[in-house]
C-alpha atoms as a PDB file:
ATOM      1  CA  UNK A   1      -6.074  -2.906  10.087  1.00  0.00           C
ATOM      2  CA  UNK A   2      -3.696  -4.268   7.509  1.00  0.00           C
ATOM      3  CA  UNK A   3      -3.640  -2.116   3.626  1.00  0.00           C
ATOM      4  CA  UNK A   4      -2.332  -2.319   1.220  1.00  0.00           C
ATOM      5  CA  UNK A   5      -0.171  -0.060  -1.005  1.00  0.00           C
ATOM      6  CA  UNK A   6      -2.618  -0.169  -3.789  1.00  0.00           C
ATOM      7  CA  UNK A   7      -5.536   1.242  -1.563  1.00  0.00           C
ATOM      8  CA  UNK A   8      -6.179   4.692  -1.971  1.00  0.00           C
ATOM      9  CA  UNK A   9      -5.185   5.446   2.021  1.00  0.00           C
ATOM     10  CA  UNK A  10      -1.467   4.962   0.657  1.00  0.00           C
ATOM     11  CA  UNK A  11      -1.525   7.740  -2.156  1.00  0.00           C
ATOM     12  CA  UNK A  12      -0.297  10.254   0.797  1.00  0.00           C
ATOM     13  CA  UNK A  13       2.440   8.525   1.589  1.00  0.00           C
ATOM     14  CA  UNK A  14       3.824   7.240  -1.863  1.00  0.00           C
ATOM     15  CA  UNK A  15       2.556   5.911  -5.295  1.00  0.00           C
ATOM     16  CA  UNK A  16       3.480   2.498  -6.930  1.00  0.00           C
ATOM     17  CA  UNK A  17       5.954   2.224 -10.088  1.00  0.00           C
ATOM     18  CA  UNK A  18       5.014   0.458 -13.147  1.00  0.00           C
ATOM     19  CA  UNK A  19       8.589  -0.752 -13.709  1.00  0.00           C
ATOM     20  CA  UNK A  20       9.472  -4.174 -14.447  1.00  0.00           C
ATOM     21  CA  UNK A  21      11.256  -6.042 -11.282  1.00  0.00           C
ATOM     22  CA  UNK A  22      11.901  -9.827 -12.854  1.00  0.00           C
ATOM     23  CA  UNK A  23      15.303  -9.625 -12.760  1.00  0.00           C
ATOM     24  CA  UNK A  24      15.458  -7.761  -9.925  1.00  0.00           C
ATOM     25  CA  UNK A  25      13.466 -10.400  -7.433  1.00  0.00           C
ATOM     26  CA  UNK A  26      15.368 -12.838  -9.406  1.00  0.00           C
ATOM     27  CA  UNK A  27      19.055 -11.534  -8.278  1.00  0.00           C
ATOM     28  CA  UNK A  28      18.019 -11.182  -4.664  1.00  0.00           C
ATOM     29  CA  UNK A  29      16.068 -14.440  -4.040  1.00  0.00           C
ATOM     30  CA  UNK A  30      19.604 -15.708  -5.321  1.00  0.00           C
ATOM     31  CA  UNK A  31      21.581 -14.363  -2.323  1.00  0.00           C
ATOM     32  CA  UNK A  32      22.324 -16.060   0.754  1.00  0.00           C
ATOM     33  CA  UNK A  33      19.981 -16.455   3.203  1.00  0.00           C
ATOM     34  CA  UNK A  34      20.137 -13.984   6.161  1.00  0.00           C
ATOM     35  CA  UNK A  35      20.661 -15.627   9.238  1.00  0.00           C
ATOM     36  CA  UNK A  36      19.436 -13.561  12.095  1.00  0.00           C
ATOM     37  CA  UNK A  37      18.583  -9.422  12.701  1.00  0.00           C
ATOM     38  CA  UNK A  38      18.436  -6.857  10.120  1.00  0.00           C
ATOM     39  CA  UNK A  39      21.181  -6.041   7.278  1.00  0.00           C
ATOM     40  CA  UNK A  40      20.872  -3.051   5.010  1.00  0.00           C
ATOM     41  CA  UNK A  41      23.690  -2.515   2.345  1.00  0.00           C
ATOM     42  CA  UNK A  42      23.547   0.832   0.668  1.00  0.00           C
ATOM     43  CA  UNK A  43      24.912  -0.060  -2.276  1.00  0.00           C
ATOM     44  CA  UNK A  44      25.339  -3.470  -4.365  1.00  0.00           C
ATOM     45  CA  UNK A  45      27.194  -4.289  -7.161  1.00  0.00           C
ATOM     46  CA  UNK A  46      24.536  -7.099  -8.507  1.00  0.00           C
ATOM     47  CA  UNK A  47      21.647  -4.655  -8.310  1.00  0.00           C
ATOM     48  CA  UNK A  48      23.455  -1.603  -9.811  1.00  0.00           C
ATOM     49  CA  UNK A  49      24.738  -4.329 -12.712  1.00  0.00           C
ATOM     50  CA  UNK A  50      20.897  -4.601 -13.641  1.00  0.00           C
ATOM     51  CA  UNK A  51      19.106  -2.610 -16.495  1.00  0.00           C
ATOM     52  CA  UNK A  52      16.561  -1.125 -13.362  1.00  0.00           C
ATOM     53  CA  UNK A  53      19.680   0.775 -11.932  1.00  0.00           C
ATOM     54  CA  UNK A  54      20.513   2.886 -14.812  1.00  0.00           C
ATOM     55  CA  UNK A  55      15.978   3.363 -14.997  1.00  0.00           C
ATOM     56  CA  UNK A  56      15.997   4.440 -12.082  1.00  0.00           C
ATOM     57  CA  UNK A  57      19.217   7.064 -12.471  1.00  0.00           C
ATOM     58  CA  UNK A  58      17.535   8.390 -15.223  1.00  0.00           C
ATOM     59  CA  UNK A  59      14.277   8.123 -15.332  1.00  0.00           C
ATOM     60  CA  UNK A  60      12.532   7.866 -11.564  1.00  0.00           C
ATOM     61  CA  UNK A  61      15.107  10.293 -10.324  1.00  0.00           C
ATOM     62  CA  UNK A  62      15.562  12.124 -13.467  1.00  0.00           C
ATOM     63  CA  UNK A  63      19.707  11.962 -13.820  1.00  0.00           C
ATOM     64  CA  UNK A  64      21.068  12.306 -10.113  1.00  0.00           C
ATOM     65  CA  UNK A  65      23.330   9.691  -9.336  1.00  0.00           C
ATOM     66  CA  UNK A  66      22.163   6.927  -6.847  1.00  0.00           C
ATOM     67  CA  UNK A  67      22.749   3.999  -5.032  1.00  0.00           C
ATOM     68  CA  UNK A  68      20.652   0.964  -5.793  1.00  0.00           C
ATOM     69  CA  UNK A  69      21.098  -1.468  -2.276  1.00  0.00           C
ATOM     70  CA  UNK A  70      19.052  -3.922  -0.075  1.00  0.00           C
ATOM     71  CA  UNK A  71      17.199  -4.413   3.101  1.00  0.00           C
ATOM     72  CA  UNK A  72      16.560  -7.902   4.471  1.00  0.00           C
ATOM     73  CA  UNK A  73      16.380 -10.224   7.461  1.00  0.00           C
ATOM     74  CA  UNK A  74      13.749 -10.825   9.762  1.00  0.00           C
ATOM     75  CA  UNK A  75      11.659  -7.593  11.802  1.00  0.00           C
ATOM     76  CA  UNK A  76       8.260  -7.451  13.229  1.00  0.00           C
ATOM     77  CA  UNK A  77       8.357  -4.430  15.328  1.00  0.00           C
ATOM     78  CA  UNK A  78       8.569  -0.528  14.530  1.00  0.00           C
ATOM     79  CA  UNK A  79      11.716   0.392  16.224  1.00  0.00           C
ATOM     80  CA  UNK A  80      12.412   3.484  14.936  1.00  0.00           C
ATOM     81  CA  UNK A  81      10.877   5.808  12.219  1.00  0.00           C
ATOM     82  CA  UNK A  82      13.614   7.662   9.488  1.00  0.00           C
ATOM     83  CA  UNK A  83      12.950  10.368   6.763  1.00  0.00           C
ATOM     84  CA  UNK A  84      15.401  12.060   3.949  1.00  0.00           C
ATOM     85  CA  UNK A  85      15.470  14.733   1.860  1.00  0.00           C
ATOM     86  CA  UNK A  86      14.402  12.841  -1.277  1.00  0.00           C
ATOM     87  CA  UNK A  87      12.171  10.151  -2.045  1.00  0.00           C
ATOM     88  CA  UNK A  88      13.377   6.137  -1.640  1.00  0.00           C
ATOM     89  CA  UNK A  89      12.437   3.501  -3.899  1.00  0.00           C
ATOM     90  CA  UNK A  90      11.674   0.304  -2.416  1.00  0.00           C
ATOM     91  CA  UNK A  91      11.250  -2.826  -4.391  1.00  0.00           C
ATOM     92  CA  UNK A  92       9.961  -5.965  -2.868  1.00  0.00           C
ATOM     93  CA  UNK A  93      11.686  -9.041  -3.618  1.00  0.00           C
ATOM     94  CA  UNK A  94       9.427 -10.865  -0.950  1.00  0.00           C
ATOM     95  CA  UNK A  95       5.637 -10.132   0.350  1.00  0.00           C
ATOM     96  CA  UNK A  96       6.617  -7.732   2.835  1.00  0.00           C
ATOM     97  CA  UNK A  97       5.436  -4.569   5.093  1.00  0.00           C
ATOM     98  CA  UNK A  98       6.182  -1.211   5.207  1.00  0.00           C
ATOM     99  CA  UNK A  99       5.162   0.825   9.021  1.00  0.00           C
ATOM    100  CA  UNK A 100       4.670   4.409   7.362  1.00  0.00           C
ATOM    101  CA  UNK A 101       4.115   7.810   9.230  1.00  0.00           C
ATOM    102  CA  UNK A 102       3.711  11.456   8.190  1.00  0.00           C
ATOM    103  CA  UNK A 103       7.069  14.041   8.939  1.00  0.00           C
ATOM    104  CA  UNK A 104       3.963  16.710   8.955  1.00  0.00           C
ATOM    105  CA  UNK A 105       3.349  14.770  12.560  1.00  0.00           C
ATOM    106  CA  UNK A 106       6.548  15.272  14.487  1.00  0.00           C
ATOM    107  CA  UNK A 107       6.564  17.464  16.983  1.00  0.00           C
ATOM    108  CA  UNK A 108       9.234  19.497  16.511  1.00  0.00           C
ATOM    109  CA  UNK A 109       9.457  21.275  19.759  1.00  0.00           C
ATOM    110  CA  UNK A 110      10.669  18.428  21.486  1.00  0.00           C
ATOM    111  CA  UNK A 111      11.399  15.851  18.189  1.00  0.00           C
ATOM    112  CA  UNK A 112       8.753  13.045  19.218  1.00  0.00           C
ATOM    113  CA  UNK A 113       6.473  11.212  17.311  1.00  0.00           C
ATOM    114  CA  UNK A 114       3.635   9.247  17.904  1.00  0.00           C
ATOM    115  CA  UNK A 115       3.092   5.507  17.078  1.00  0.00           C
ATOM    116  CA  UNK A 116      -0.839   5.857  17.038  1.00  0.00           C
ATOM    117  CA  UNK A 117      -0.116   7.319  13.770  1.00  0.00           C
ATOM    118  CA  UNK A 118       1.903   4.406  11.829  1.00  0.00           C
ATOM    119  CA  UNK A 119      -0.302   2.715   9.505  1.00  0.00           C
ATOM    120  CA  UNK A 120       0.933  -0.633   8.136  1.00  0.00           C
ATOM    121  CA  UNK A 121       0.942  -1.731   4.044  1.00  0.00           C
ATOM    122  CA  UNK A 122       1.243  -4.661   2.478  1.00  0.00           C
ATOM    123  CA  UNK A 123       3.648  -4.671  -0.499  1.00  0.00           C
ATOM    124  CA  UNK A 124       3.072  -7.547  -2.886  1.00  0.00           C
ATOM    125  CA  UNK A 125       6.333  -9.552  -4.107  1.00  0.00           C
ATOM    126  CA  UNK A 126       7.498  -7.643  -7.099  1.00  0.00           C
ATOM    127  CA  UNK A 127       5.829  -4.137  -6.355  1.00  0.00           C
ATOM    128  CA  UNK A 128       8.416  -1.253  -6.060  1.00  0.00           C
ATOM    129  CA  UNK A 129       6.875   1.498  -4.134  1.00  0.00           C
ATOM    130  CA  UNK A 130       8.295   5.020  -4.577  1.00  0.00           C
ATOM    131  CA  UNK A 131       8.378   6.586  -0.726  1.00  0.00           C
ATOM    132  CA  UNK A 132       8.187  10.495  -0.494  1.00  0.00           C
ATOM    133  CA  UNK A 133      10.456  12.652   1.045  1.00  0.00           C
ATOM    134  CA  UNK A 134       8.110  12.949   3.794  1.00  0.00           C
ATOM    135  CA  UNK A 135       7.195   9.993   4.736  1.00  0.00           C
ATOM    136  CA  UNK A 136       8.305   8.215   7.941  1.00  0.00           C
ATOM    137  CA  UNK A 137       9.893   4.303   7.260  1.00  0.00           C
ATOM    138  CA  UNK A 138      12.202   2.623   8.526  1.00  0.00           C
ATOM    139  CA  UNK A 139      12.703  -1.433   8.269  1.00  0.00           C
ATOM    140  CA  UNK A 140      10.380  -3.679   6.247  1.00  0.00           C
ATOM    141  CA  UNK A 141       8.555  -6.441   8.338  1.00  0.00           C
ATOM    142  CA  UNK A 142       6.718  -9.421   6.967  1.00  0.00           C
ATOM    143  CA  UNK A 143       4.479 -11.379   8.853  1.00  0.00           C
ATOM    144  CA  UNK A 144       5.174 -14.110  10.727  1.00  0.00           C
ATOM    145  CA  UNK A 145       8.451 -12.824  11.505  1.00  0.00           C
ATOM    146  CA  UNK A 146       9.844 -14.859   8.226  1.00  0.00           C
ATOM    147  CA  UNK A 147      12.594 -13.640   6.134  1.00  0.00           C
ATOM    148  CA  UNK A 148      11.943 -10.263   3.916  1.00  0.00           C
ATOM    149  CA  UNK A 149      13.679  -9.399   1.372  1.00  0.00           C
ATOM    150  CA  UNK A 150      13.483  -5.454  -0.299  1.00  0.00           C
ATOM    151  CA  UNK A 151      15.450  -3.407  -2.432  1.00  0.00           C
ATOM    152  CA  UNK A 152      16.248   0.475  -1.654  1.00  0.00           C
ATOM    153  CA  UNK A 153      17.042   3.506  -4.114  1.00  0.00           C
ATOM    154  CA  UNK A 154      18.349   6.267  -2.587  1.00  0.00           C
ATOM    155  CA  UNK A 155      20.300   9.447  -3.841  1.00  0.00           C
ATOM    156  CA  UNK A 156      24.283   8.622  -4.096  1.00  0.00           C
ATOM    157  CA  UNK A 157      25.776   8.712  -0.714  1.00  0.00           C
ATOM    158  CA  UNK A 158      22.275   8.295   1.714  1.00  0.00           C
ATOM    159  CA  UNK A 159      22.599   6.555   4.786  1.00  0.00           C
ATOM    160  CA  UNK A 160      26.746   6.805   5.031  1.00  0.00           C
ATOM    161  CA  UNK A 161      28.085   8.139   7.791  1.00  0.00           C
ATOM    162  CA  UNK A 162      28.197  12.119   8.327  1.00  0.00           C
ATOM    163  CA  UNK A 163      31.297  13.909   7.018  1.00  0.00           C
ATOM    164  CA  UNK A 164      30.339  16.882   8.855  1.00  0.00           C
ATOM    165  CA  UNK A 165      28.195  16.794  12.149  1.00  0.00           C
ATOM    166  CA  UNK A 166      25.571  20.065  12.419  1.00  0.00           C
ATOM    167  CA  UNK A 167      27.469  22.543  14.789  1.00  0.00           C
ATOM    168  CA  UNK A 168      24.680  22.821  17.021  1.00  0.00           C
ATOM    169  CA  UNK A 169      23.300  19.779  18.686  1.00  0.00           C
ATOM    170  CA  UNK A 170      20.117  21.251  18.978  1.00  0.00           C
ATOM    171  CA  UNK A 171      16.538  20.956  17.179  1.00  0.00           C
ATOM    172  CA  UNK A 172      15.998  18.722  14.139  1.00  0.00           C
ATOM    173  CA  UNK A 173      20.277  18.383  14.609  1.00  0.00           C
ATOM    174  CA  UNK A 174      19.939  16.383  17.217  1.00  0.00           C
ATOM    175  CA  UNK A 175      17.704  13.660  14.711  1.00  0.00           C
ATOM    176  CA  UNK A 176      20.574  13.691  11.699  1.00  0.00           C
ATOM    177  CA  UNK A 177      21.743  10.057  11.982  1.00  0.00           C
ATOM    178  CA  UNK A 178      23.620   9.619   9.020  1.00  0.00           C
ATOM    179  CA  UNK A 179      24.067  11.103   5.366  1.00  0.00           C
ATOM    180  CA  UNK A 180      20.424  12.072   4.271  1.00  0.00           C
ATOM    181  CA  UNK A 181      19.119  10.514   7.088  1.00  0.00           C
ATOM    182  CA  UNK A 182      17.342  12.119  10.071  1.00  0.00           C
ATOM    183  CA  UNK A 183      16.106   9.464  12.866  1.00  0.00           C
ATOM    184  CA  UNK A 184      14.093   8.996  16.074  1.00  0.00           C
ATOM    185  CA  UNK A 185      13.778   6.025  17.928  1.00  0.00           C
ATOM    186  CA  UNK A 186      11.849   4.037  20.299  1.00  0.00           C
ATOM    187  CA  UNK A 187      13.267   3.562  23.693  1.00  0.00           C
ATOM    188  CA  UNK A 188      13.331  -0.329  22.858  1.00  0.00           C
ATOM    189  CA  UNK A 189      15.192  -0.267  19.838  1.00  0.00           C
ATOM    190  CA  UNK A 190      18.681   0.004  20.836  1.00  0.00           C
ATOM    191  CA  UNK A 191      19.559   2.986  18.287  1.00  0.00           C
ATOM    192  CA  UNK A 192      21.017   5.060  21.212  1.00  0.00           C
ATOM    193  CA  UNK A 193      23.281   2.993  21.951  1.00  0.00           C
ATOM    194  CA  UNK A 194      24.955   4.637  18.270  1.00  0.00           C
ATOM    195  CA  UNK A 195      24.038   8.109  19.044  1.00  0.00           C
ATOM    196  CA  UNK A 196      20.232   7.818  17.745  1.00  0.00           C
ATOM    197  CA  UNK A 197      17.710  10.209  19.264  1.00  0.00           C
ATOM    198  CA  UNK A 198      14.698   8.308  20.928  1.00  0.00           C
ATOM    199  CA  UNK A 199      11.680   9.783  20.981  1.00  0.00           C
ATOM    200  CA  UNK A 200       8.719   8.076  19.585  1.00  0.00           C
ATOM    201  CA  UNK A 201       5.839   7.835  22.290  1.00  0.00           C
ATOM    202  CA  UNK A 202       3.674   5.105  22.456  1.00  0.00           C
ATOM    203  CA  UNK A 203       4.253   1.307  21.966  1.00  0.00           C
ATOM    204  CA  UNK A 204       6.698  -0.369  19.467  1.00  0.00           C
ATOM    205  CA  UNK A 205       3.930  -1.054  16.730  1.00  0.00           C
ATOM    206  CA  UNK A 206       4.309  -4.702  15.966  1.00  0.00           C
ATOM    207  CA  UNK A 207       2.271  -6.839  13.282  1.00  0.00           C
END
């Protein structure tokens, strides 16, 4: 059953900002279209030109430098759940939906995760949503497979690739993906194929 992030079932996996996201929604419904799959762009020089950059720097994450970037394209399916050591701000510029999970349920022993427990939320156009630190995310979806369009706030440097890869491939090591980013996938995404651990059990949760 579809909720929503202002239902109460959400509050353990994030809150919602009272920020205001005009100009935001306004920029990115300005940019070209996506044409096909998934693009995520850590950082973006029209977003981090708005007044909600520097709010977020020093307000929502209280002076620490960040990167203010997008998410958009078309997704339906799970595919892969992701957490970081901080929270991640995500604005939507479209109606869109966020497949959320709790860290507190991976099984550590062998790093797997199971779908049963993804709930889905509907974010309204316009809502920014702050994530915490341990909740499992990964792509937006919106129904109808139709375009989605969401802005991400992360901490400077999340997401880029690894200066220095953990010397022991073992344990939660073997789910550090990128820069702030720790990853396990579903054996139909694909994110093997660039070194991503697969491990969630159960089917690819689609809407």
């Amino acid at each position: 059953m579809m909720k929503s992030v202002n239902d109460v079932e959400f509050k353990q996996y994030g809150r919602v900002l009272d920020v205001d996201t005009t100009e935001f929604v306004n920029t990115m419904m300005a940019k070209e279209a996506i044409k096909e799959g998934v693009v995520y762009e850590p950082s973006d020089a029209d977003l981090e030109a708005l007044p909600l950059f520097k709010q977020m720097q020093d307000e929502v994450y209280g002076g620490l430098e960040v990167e203010f970037g997008f998410c958009s394209g078309y997704n339906d399916k799970l595919n892969a759940v992701e957490y970081h050591r901080s929270s991640e701000i995500d604005i939507a510029a479209t109606d869109l939906v966020l497949m959320l999970g709790r860290q507190q349920d991976i099984d550590y022993t062998n790093n797997t995760y199971e779908t049963k427990n993804i709930q889905c939320f509907f974010v309204p156009a316009g809502t920014a949503v702050e994530l915490y630190a341990t909740t499992l995310h990964y792509a937006p979806c919106k129904e109808n497979n139709e375009e989605f369009r969401c802005g991400v706030v992360l901490p400077k440097g999340t997401n880029l690739p690894l200066k220095v890869k953990p010397v022991e491939n073992k344990g939660e090591n073997q789910l550090l993906f990128a820069a702030n980013k720790w990853l396990i996938g579903h054996s139909e995404s694909g994110v093997d194929k660039d070194g991503g651990f697969i491990g969630l059990v159960g089917e690819n949760t689609t809407l």
